[in-house]
C-alpha atoms as a PDB file:
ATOM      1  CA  UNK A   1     149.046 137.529  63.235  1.00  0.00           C
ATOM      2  CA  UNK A   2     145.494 137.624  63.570  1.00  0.00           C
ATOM      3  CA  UNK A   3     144.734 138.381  59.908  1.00  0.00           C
ATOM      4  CA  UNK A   4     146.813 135.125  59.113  1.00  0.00           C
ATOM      5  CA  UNK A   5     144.498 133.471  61.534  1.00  0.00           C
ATOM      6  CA  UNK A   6     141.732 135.430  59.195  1.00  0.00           C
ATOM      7  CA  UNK A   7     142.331 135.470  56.219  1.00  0.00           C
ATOM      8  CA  UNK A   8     144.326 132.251  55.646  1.00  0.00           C
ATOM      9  CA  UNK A   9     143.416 128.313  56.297  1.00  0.00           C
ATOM     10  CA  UNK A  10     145.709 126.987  58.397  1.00  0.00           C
ATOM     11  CA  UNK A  11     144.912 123.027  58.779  1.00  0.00           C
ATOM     12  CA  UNK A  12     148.158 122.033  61.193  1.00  0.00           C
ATOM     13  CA  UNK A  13     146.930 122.647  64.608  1.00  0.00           C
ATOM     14  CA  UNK A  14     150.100 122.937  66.331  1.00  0.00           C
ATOM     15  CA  UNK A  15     150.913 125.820  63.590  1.00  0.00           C
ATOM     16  CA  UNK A  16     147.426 127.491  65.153  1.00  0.00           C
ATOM     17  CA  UNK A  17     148.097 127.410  68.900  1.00  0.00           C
ATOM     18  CA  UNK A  18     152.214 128.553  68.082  1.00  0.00           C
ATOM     19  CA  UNK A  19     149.588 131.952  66.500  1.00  0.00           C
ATOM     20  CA  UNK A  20     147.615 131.673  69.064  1.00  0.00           C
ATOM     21  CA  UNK A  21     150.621 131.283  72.316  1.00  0.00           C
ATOM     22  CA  UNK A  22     152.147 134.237  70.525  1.00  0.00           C
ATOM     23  CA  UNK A  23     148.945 136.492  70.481  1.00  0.00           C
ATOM     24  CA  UNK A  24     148.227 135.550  74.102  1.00  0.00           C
ATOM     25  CA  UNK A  25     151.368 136.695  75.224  1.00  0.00           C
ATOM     26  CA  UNK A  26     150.813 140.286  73.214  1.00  0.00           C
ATOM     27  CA  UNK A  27     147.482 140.190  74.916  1.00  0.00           C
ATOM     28  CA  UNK A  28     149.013 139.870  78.423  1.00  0.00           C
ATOM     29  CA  UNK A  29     151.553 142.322  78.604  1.00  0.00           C
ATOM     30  CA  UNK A  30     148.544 145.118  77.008  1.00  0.00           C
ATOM     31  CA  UNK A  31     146.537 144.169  79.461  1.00  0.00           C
ATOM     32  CA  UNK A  32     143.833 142.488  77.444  1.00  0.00           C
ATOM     33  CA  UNK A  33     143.339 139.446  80.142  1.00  0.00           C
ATOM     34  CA  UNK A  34     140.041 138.498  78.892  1.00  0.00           C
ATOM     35  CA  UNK A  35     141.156 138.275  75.147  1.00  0.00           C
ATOM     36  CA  UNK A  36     144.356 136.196  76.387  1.00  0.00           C
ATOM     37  CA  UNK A  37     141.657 133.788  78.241  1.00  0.00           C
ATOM     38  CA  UNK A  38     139.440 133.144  75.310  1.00  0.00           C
ATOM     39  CA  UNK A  39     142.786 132.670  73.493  1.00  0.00           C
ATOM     40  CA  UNK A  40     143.592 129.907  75.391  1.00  0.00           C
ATOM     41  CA  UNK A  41     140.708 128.188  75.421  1.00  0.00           C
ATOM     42  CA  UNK A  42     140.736 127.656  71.564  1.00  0.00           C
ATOM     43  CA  UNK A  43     144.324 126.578  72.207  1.00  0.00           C
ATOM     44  CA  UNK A  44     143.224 124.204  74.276  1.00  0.00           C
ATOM     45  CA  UNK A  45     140.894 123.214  71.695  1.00  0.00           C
ATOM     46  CA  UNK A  46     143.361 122.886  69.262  1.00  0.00           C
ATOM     47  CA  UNK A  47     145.405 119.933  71.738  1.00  0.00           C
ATOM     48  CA  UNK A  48     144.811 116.830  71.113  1.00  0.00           C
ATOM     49  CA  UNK A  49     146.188 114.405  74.241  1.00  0.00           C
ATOM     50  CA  UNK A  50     144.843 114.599  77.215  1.00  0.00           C
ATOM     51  CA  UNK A  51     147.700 115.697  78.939  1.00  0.00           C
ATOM     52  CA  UNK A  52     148.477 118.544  77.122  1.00  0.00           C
ATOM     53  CA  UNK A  53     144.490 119.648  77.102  1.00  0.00           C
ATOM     54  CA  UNK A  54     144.933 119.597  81.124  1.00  0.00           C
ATOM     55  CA  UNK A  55     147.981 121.011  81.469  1.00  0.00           C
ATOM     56  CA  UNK A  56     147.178 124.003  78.313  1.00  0.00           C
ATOM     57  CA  UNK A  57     147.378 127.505  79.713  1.00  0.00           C
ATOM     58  CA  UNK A  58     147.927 126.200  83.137  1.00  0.00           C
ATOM     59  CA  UNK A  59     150.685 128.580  84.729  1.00  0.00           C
ATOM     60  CA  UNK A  60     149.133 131.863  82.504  1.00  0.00           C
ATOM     61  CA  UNK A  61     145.611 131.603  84.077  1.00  0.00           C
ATOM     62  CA  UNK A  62     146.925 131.233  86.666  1.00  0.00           C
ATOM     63  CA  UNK A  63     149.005 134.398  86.809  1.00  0.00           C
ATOM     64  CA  UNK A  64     145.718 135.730  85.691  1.00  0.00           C
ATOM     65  CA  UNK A  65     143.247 134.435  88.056  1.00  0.00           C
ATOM     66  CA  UNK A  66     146.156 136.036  90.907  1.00  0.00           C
ATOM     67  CA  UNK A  67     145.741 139.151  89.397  1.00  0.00           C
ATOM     68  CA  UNK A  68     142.136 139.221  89.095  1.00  0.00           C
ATOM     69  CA  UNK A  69     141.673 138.242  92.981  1.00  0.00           C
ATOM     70  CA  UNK A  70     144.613 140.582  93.889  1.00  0.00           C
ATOM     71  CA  UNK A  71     143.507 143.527  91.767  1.00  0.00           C
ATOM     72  CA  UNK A  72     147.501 143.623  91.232  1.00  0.00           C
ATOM     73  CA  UNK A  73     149.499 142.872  87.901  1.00  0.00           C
ATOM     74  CA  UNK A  74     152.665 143.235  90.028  1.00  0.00           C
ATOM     75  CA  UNK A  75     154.680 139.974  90.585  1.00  0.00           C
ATOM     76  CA  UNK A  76     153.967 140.127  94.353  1.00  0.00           C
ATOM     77  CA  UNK A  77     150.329 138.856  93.496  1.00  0.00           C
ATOM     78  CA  UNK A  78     150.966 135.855  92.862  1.00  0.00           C
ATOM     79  CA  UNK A  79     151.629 133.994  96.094  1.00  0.00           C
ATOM     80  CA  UNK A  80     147.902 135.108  96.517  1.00  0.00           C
ATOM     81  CA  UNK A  81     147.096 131.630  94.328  1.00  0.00           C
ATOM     82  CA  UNK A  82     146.406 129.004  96.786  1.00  0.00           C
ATOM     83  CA  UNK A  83     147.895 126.193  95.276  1.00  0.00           C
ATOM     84  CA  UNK A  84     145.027 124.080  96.001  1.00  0.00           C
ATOM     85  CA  UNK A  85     142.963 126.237  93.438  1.00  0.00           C
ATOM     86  CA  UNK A  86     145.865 124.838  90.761  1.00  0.00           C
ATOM     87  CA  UNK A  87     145.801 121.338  91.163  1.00  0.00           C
ATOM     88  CA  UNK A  88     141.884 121.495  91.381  1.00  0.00           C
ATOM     89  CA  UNK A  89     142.576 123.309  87.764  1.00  0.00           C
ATOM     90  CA  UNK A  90     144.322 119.999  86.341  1.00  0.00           C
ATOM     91  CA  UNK A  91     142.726 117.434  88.419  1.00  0.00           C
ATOM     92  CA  UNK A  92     139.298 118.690  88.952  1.00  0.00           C
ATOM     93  CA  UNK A  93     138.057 115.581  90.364  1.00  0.00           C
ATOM     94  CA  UNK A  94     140.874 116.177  93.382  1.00  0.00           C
ATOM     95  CA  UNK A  95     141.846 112.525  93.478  1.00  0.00           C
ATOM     96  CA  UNK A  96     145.540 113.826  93.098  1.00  0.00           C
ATOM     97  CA  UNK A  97     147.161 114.156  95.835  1.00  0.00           C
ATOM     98  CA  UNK A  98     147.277 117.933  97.266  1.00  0.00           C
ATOM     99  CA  UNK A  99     150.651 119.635  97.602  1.00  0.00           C
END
């Protein structure tokens, strides 16, 4: 996948991040969290509402912000993530309402 993202011009951005989601994933499960992160910023990037440029990556930083504070990968880190520290992810300016 990532020579295709080399080696070949790929103008449809949606066809990018689908590359991209897929080598984020492979990135998380070896382990690679920082890779995975700078993944999804391009993906990110790539969106082009709003919406979907708030919301991109959400719930996977997430899971790896929890296990970067935890120092876990297990699944028990991640009630660790305040939930406050989410919505401030999406709505940085905190005018939405806090869960």
């Amino acid at each position: 996948m990532e020579s295709v993202l080399r080696d070949y011009e790929i103008d449809d951005d949606a066809t990018k991040r689908g590359l991209l989601a897929t080598l984020v994933a492979l990135d998380v499960l070896e382990g690679h969290d920082d890779a995975a992160r700078g993944r999804l910023d391009e993906i990110k990037a790539l969106e082009e509402k709003p919406a979907a440029k708030a919301l991109s990556g959400l719930m996977t930083r997430s899971i790896l912000d929890a296990w970067r504070e935890s120092g876990d990968r297990l699944p028990t880190a991640m009630p660790s993530m305040p939930r406050s520290r989410t919505l401030s992810t999406v709505c940085p300016s905190m005018s939405c309402r806090t869960i």
